[in-house]
Protein backbone atom coordinates (compact mmCIF):
# COMPACT_ATOMS: atom_id res chain seq x y z
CA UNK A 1 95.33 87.94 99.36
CA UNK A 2 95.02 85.39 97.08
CA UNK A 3 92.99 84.21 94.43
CA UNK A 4 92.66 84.53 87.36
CA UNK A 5 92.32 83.51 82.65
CA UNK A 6 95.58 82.99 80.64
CA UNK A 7 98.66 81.04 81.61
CA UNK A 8 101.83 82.85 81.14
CA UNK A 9 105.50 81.20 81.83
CA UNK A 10 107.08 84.92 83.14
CA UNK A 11 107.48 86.07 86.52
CA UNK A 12 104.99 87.59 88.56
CA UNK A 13 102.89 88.80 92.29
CA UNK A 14 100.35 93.62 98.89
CA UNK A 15 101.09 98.71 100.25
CA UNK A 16 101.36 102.74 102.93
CA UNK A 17 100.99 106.60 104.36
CA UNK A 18 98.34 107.49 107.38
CA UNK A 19 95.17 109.62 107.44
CA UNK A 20 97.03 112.34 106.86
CA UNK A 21 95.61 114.78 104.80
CA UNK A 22 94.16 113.25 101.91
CA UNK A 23 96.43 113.80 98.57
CA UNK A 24 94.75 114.78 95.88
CA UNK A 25 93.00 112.59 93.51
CA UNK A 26 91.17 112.75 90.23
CA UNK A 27 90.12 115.91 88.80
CA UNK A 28 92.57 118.23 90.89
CA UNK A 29 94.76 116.02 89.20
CA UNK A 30 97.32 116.47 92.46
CA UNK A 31 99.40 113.35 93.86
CA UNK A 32 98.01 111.21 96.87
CA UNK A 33 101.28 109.37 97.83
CA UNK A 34 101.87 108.83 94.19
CA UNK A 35 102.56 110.42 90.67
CA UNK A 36 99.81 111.58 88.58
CA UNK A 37 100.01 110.06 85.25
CA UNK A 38 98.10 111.20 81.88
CA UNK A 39 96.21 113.67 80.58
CA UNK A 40 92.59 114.49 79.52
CA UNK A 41 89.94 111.55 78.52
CA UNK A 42 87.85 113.24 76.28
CA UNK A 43 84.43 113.95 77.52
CA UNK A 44 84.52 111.38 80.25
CA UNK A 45 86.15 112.22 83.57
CA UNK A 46 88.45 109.45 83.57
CA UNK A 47 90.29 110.94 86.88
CA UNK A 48 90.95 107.59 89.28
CA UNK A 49 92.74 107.21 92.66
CA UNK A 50 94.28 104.31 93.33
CA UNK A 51 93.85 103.26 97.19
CA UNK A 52 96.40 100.41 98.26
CA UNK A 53 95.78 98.75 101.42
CA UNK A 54 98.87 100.87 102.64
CA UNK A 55 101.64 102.72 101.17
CA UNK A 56 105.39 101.88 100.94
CA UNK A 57 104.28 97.90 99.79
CA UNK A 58 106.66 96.48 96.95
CA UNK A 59 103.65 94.75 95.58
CA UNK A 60 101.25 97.58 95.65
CA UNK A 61 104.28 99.77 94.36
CA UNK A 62 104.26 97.18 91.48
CA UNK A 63 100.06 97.35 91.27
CA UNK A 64 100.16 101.17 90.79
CA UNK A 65 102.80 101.13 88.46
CA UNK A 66 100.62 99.06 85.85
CA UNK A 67 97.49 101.24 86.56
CA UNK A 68 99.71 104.17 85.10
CA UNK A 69 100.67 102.27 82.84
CA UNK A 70 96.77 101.79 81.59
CA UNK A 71 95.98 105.19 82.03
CA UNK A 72 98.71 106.57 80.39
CA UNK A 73 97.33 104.64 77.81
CA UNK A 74 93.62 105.80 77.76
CA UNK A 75 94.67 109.58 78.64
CA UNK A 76 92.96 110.19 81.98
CA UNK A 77 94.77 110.49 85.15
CA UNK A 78 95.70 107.94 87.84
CA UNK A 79 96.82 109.25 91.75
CA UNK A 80 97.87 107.13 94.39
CA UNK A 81 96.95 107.75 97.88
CA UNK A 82 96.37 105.54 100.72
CA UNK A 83 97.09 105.07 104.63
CA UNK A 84 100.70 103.61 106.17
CA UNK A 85 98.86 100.89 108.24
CA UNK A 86 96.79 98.49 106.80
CA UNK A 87 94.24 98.98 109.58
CA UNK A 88 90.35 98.18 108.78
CA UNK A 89 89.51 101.38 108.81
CA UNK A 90 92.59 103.36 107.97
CA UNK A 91 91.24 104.02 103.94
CA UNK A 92 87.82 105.47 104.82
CA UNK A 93 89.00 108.96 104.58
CA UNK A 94 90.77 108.62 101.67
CA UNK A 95 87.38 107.68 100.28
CA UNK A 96 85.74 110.47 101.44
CA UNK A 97 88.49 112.81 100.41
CA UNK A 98 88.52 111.36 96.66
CA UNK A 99 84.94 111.58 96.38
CA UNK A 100 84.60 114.98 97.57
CA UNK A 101 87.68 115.67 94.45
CA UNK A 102 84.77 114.18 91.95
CA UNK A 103 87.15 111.43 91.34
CA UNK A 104 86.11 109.50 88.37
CA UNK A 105 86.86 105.98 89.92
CA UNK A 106 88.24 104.62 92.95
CA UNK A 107 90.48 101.33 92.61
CA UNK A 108 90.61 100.16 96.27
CA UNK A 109 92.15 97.01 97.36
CA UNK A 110 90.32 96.34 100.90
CA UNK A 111 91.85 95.97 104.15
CA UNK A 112 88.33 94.74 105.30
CA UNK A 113 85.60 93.64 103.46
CA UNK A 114 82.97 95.99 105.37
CA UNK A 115 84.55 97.96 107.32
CA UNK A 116 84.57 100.67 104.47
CA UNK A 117 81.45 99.99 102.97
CA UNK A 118 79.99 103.02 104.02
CA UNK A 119 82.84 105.24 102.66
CA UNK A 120 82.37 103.13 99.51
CA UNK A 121 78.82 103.56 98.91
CA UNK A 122 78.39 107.10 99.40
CA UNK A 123 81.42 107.59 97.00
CA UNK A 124 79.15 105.44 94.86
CA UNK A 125 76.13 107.78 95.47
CA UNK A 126 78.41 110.64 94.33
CA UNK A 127 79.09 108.72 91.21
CA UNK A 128 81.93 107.30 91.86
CA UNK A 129 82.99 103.97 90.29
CA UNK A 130 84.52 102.13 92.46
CA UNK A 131 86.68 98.83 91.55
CA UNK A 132 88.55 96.10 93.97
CA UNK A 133 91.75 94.99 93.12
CA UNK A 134 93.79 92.00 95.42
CA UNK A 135 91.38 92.46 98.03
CA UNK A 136 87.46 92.43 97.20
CA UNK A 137 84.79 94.04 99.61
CA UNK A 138 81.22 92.83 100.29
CA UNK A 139 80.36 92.68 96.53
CA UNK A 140 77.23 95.61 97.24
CA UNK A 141 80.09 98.14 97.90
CA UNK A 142 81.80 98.29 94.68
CA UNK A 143 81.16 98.34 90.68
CA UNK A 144 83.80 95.42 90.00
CA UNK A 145 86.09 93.08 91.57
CA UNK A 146 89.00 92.35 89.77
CA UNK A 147 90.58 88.99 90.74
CA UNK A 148 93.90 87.74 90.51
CA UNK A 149 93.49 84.14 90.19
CA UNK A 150 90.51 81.26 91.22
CA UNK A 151 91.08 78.46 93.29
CA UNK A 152 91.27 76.29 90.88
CA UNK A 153 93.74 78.00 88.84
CA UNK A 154 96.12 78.73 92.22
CA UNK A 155 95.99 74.50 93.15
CA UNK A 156 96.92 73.43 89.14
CA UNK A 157 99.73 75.88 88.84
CA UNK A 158 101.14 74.10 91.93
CA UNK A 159 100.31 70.44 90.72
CA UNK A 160 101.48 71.03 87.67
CA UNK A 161 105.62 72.51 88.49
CA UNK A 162 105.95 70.11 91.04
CA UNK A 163 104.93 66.92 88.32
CA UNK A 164 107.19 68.86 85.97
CA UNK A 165 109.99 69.09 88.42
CA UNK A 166 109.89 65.32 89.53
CA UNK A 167 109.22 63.37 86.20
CA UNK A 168 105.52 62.87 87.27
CA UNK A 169 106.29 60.13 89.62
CA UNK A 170 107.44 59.80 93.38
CA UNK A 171 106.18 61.16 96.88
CA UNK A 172 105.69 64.87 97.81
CA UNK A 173 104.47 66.63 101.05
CA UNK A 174 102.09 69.65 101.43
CA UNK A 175 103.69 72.84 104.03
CA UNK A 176 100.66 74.71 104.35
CA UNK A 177 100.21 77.19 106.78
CA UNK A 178 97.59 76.52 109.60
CA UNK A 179 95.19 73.56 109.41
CA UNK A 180 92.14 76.01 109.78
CA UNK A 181 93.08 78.29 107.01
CA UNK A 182 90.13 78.12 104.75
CA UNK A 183 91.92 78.92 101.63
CA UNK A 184 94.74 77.35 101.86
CA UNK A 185 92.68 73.96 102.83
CA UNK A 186 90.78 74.80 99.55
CA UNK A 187 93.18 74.98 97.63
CA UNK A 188 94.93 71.54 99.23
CA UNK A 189 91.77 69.61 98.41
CA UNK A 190 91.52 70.61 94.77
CA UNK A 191 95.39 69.47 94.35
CA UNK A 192 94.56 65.77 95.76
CA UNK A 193 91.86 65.86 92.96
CA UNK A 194 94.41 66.65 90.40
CA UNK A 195 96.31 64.22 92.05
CA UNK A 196 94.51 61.62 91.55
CA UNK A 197 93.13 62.54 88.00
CA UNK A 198 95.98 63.89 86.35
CA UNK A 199 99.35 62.44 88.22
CA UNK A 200 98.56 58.97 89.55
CA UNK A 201 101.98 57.93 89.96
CA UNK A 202 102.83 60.59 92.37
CA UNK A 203 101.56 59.92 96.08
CA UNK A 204 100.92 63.00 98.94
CA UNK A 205 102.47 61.50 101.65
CA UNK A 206 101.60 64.56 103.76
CA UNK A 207 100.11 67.69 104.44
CA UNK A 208 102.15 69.34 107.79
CA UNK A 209 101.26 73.07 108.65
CA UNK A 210 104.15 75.50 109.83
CA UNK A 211 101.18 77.79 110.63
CA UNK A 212 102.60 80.58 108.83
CA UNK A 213 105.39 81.22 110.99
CA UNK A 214 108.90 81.12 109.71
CA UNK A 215 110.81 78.60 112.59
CA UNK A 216 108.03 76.24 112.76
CA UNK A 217 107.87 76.17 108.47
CA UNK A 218 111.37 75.02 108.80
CA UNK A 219 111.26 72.61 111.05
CA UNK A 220 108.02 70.81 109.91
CA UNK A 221 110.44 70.70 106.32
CA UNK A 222 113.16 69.60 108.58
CA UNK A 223 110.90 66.48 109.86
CA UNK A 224 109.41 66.07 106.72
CA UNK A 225 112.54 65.30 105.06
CA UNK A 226 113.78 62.97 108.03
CA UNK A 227 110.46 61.04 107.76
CA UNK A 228 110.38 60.55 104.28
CA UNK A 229 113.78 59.67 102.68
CA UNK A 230 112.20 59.15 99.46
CA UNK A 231 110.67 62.07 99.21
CA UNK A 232 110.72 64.33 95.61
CA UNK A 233 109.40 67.23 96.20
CA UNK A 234 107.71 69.64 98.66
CA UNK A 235 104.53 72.20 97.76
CA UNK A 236 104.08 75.14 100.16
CA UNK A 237 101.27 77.28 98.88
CA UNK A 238 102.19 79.92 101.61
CA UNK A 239 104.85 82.51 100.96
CA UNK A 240 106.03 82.11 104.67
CA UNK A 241 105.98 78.43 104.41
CA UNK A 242 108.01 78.64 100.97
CA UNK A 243 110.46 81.05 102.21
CA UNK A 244 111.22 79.12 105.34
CA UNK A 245 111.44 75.87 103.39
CA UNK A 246 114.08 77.24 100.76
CA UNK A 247 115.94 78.63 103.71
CA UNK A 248 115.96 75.08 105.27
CA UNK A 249 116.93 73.21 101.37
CA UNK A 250 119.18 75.55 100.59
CA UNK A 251 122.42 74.72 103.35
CA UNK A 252 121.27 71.05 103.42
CA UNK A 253 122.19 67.76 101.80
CA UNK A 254 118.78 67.76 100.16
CA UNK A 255 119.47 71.16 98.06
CA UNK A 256 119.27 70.30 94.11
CA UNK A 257 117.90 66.37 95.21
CA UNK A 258 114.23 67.75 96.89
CA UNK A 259 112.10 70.10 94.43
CA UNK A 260 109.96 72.69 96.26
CA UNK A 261 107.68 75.13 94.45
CA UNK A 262 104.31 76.41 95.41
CA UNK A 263 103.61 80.15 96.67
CA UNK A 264 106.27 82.87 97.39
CA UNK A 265 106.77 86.50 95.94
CA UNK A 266 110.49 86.97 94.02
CA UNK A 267 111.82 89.06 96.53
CA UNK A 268 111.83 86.09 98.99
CA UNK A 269 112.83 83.49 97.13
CA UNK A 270 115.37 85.29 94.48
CA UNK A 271 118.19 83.77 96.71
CA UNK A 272 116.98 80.49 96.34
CA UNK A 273 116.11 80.39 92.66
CA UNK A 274 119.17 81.74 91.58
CA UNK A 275 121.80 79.35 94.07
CA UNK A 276 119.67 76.33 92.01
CA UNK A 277 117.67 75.65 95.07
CA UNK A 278 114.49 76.41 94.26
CA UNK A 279 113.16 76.09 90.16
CA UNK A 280 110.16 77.33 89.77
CA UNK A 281 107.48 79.25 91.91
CA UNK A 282 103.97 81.15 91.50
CA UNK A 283 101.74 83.78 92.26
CA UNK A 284 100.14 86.19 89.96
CA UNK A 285 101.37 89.50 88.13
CA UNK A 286 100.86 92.78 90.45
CA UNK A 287 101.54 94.87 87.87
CA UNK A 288 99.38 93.51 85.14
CA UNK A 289 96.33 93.53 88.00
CA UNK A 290 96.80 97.30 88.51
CA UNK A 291 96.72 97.54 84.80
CA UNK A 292 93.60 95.83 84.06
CA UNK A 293 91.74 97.37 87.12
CA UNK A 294 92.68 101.09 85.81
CA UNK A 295 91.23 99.76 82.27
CA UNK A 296 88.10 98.20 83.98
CA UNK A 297 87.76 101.72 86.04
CA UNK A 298 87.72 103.48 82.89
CA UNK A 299 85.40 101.19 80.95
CA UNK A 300 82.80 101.90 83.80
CA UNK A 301 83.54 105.90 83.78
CA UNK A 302 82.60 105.29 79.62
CA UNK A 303 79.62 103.82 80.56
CA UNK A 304 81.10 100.56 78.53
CA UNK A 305 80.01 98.26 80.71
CA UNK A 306 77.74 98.50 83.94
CA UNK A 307 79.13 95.43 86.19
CA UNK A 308 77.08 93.29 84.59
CA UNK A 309 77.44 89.59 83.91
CA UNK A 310 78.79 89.18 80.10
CA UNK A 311 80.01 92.77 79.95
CA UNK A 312 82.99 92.72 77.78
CA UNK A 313 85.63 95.33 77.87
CA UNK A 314 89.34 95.65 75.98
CA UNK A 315 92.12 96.14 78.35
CA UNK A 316 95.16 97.27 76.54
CA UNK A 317 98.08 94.84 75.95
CA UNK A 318 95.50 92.27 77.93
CA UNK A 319 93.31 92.13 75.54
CA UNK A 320 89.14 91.98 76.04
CA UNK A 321 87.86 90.50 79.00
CA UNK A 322 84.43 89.56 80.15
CA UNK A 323 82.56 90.36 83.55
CA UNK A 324 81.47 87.40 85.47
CA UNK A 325 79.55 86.23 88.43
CA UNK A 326 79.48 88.85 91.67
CA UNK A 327 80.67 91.86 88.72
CA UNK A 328 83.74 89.92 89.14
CA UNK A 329 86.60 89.92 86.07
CA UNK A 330 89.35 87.31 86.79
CA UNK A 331 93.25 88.35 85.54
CA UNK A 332 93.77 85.04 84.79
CA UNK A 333 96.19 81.82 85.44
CA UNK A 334 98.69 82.47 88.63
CA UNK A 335 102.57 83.55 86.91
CA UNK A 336 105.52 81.01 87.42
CA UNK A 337 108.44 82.50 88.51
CA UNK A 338 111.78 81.03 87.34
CA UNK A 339 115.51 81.92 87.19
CA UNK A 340 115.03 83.28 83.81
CA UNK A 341 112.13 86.48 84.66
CA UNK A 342 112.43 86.51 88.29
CA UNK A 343 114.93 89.63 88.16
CA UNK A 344 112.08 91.55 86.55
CA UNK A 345 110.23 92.21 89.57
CA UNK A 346 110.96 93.59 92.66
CA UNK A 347 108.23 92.97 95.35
């Protein structure tokens, strides 16, 4: 779920309710799951249904709460529907259901990237727009893809707290989760780059893998921190890795002497930023994504922009943004969560 175009020192950072019958989206202007927000958009049916992976998630709670935000904000009408099991599958009525409403727009974040392609394109036949949000499908099923963060942007945010946190200088270890996982191991190479360009006096003794499981995360920080005495500072770009690694700082003698930072959502790690344990942390803003999707759905219902590469369109409080590669538009830099912001969110 992870992968943005501004850099923002504030707090930041996946959803529920079965194939049920299908709540009402767009024109009827009924509630799928969620609250319909807004009124009329003019001329333009700017009716959209927001379809989380799953219902009941803190972070999709937080998504939909910015898209109704936006379309508060543009008058048109915003309903939340979606299944309680993020199964591949589980959304594809939902789809159906919205389309056959004459929703305006469908923002959909993807439990599988083809598994409701079909759903997706004959929505799109109906004239539906349909934008990704968190999760992108095969990019010939939807209008847009609206991405929380790049690669690049996820590894810097990561390189650059930990350098902050130990004076630029001294040896840190990577916690990743499993030694196959392709982003993760993406993101782990483009650190060591910025590493070596940008922070030559610190040195990666490291990388261990707790392979995304809680007890193994906190013993692999357990031997890290026996086998390295001198080590400053630990980077887990894995929520479960981060989580488990806090746990492990926080009752030991290396609590306030070992920085850790690197990928967790505040809900996890509130404990541990707020006993001192943990400073800072990323991941990007759920509620600001929702937002700009719900603005990019509407700039497509317009007929503002097509999808194209170089389409620019103004999103709110955001400001303008510009359609890139793949019809994808990128949020921007990953949020750093700190003691001072992270009791803003809740997810």
């Amino acid at each position: 779920m992870f992968e943005f175009t501004r850099s923002r020192r504030a707090g930041v950072i996946a959803a529920l309710a079965v194939g049920v019958t299908l709540l009402a989206a767009g024109c009827s202007g009924t509630s799928g799951g969620g609250d319909s927000t807004g009124g009329s958009g003019g001329d333009a049916n700017l009716s959209i249904t927001m379809l989380p992976k799953n219902l009941g998630n803190p972070y999709f709670d937080t998504s939909t709460k910015g898209a109704k935000a936006a379309a508060a904000e543009f008058k048109g009408t915003l309903d939340e529907v979606g299944p309680s099991e993020a199964s591949p599958t589980s959304q594809v009525s939902y789809i159906q259901t919205a389309a056959q409403q004459g929703a305006g727009a469908l923002i959909v974040s993807a439990n599988d990237p083809e598994a409701i392609c079909d759903a997706l394109n004959e929505a799109k036949s109906a004239g539906v727009k349909v934008v990704t949000f968190d999760s992108d499908t095969n990019k010939d099923c939807r209008d847009l893809f609206i991405n929380q963060a790049t690669a690049d942007g996820i590894a810097k945010v990561q390189v650059d707290e930990i350098a902050t946190q130990i004076g630029d200088a001294g040896e840190i270890a990577i916690l990743s989760a499993s030694a196959n996982a392709t982003n993760q191991n993406a993101w782990i190479e483009t650190m060591k780059t910025l590493l070596a360009s940008d922070h030559p006096n610190i040195k990666l003794v490291e990388v261990a893998y707790g392979d995304d499981d809680d007890q193994t995360s906190f013993d692999k920080t357990a031997a890290l921190l026996q086998t390295y005495p001198d080590l400053k500072g630990i980077i887990s770009p894995t929520t479960v890795g981060i989580a488990a690694a806090a746990r492990y700082l926080s009752t030991s003698e290396y609590k306030g002497k070992v920085a850790l930072t690197g990928l967790g959502t505040p809900n996890q790690m509130r404990e541990y930023v707020n006993d001192g344990t943990v400073t800072s942390f990323a991941l990007w803003n759920p509620e600001d994504l929702g937002y700009l999707a719900a603005y990019a759905a509407a700039a497509l219902i317009k007929g503002d922009i097509t999808g194209k590469d170089g389409d620019t369109f103004d999103a709110g409080k955001l400001g303008s943004f510009t359609v890139g590669k793949d019809a994808t538009v990128l949020l921007g830099d990953p949020y750093v969560f700190t003691k001072d912001n992270i009791g803003d969110f809740d997810f």
